[in-house]
N, C-alpha and C. Protein backbone atom coordinates (compact mmCIF):
# COMPACT_ATOMS: atom_id res chain seq x y z
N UNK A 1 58.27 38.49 154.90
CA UNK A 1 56.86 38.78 154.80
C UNK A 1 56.04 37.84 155.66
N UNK A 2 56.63 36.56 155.80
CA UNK A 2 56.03 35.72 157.13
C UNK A 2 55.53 36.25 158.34
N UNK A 3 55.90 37.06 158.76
CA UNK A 3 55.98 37.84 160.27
C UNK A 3 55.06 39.13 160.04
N UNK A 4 54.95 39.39 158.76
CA UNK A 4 53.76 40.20 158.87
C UNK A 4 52.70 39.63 158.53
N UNK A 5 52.34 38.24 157.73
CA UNK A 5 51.67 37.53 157.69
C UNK A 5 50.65 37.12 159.06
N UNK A 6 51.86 36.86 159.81
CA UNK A 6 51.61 36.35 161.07
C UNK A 6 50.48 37.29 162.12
N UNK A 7 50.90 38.78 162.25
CA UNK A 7 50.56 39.48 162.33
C UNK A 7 49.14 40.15 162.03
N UNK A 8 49.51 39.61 160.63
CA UNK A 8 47.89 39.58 159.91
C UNK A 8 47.01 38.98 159.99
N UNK A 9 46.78 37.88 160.12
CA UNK A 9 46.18 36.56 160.67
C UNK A 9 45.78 36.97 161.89
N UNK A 10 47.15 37.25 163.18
CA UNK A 10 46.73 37.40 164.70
C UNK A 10 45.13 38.26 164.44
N UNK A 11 45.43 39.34 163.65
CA UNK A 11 44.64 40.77 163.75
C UNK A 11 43.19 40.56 163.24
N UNK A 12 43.35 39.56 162.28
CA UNK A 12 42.10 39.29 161.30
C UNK A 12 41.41 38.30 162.39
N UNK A 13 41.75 37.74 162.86
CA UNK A 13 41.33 36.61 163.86
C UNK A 13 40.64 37.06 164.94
N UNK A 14 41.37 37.90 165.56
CA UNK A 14 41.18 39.14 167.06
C UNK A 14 40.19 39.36 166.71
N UNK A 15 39.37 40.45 165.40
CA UNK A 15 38.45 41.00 165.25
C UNK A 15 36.90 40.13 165.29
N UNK A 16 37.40 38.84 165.14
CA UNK A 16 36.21 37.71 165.32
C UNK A 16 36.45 37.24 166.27
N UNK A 17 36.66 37.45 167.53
CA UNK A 17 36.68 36.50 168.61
C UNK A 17 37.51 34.91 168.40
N UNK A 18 38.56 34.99 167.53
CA UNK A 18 38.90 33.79 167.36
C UNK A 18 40.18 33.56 168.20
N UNK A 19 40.88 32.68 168.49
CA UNK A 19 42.51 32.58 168.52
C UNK A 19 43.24 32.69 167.40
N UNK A 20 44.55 32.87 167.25
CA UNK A 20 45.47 32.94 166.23
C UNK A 20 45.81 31.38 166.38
N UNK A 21 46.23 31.49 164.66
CA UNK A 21 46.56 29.82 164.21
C UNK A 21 47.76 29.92 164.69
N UNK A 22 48.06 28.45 165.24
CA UNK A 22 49.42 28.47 166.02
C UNK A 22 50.40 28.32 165.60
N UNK A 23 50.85 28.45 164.03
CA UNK A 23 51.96 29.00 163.21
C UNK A 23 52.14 30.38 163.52
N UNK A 24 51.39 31.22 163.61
CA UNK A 24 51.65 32.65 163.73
C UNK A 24 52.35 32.93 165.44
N UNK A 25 51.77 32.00 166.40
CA UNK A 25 52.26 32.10 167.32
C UNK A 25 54.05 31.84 167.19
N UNK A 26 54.81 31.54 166.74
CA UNK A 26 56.05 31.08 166.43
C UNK A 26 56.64 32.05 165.88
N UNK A 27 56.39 33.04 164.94
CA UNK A 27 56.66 33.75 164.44
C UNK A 27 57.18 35.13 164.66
N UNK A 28 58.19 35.33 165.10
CA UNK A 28 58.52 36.33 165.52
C UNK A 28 59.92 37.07 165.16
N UNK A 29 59.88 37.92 164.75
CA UNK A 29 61.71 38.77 164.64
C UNK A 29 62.12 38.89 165.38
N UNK A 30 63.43 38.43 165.38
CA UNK A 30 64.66 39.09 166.18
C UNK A 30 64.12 40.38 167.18
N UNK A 31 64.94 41.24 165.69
CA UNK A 31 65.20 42.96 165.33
C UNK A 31 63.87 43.70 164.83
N UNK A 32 63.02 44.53 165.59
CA UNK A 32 61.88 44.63 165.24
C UNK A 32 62.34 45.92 163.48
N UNK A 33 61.15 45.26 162.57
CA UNK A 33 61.05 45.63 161.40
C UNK A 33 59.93 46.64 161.13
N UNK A 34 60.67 48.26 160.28
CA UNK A 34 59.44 48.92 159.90
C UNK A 34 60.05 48.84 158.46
N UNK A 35 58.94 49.23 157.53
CA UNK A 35 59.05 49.59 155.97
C UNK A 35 59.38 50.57 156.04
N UNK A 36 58.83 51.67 156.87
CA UNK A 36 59.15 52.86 156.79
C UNK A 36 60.70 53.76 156.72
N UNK A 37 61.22 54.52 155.75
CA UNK A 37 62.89 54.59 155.95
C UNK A 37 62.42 56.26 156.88
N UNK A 38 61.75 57.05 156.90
CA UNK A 38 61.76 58.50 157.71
C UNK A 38 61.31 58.08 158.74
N UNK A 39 62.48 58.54 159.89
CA UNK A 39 62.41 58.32 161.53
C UNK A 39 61.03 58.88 161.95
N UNK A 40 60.33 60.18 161.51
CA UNK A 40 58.86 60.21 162.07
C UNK A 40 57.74 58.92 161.43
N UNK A 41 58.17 58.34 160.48
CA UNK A 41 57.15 57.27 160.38
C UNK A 41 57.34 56.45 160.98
N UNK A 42 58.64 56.09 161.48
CA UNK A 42 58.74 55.13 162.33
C UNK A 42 57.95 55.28 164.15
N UNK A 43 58.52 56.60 164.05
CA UNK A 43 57.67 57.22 165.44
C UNK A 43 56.53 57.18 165.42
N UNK A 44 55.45 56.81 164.37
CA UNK A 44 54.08 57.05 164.46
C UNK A 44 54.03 55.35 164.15
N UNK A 45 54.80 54.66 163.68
CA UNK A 45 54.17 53.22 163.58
C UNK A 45 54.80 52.58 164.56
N UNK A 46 55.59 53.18 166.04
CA UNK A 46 55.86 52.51 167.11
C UNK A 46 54.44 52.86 168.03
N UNK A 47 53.92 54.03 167.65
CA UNK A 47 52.95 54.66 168.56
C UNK A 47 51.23 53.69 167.70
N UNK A 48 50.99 53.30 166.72
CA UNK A 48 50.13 53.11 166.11
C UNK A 48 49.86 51.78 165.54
N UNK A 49 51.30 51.10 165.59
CA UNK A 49 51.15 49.34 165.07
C UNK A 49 49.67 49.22 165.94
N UNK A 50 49.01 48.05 164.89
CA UNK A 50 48.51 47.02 166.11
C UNK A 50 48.89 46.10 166.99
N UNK A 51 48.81 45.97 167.76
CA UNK A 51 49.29 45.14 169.25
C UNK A 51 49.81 44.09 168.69
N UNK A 52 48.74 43.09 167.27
CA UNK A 52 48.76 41.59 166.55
C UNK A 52 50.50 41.69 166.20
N UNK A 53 50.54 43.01 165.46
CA UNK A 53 51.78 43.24 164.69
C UNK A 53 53.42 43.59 165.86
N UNK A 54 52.67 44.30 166.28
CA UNK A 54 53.84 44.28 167.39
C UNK A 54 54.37 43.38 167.73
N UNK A 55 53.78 42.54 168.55
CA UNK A 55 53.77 41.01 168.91
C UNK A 55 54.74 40.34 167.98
N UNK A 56 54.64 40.45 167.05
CA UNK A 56 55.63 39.98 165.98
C UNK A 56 56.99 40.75 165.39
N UNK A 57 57.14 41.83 166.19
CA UNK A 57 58.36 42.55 165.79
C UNK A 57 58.02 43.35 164.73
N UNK A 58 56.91 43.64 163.94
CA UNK A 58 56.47 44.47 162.69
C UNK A 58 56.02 45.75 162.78
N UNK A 59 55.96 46.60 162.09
CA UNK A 59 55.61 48.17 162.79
C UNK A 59 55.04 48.94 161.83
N UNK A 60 54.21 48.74 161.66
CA UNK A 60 53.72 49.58 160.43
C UNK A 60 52.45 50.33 161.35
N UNK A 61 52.64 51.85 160.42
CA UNK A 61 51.47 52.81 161.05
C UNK A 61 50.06 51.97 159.77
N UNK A 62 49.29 53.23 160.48
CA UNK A 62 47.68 52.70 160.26
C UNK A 62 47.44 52.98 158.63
N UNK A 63 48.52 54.46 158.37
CA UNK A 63 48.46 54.74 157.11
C UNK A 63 49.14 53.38 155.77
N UNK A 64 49.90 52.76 156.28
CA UNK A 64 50.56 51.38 155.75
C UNK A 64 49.58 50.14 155.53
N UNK A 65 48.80 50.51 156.78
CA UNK A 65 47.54 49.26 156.69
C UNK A 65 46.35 49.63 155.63
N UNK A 66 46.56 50.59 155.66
CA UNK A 66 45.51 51.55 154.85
C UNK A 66 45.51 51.10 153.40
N UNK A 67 46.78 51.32 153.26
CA UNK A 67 47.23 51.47 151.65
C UNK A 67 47.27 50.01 151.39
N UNK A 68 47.52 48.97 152.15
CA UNK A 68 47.51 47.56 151.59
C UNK A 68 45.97 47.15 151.59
């Protein structure tokens, strides 16, 4: 959950003109990670991550961001 943390932070930060705290910069997966187990959600959260999350190997669509 670190790495989406990370992610989260980048994104929350971005939206204010800030930099990301430089723990999040470090943070990164391997093997990029979705929650999602159906291959079209995965296809829509390779097409739809935010850039913050990407960056970190994480993949969640908009509908995932939604619901948290």
């Amino acid at each position: 959950m670190g790495h989406a943390a990370g992610g989260a932070g980048r994104a929350s930060r971005a939206q204010h003109d800030l930099a990301p705290p430089d723990w999040a910069e470090l943070r990164v997966l391997r093997r990029p990670w979705f929650p999602a187990e159906l291959e079209i959600q995965r296809a829509d959260a390779l097409v739809w991550a935010p850039a913050a999350f990407r960056k970190h190997g994480v993949y969640l669509s908009a509908r995932d961001l939604e619901a948290a």
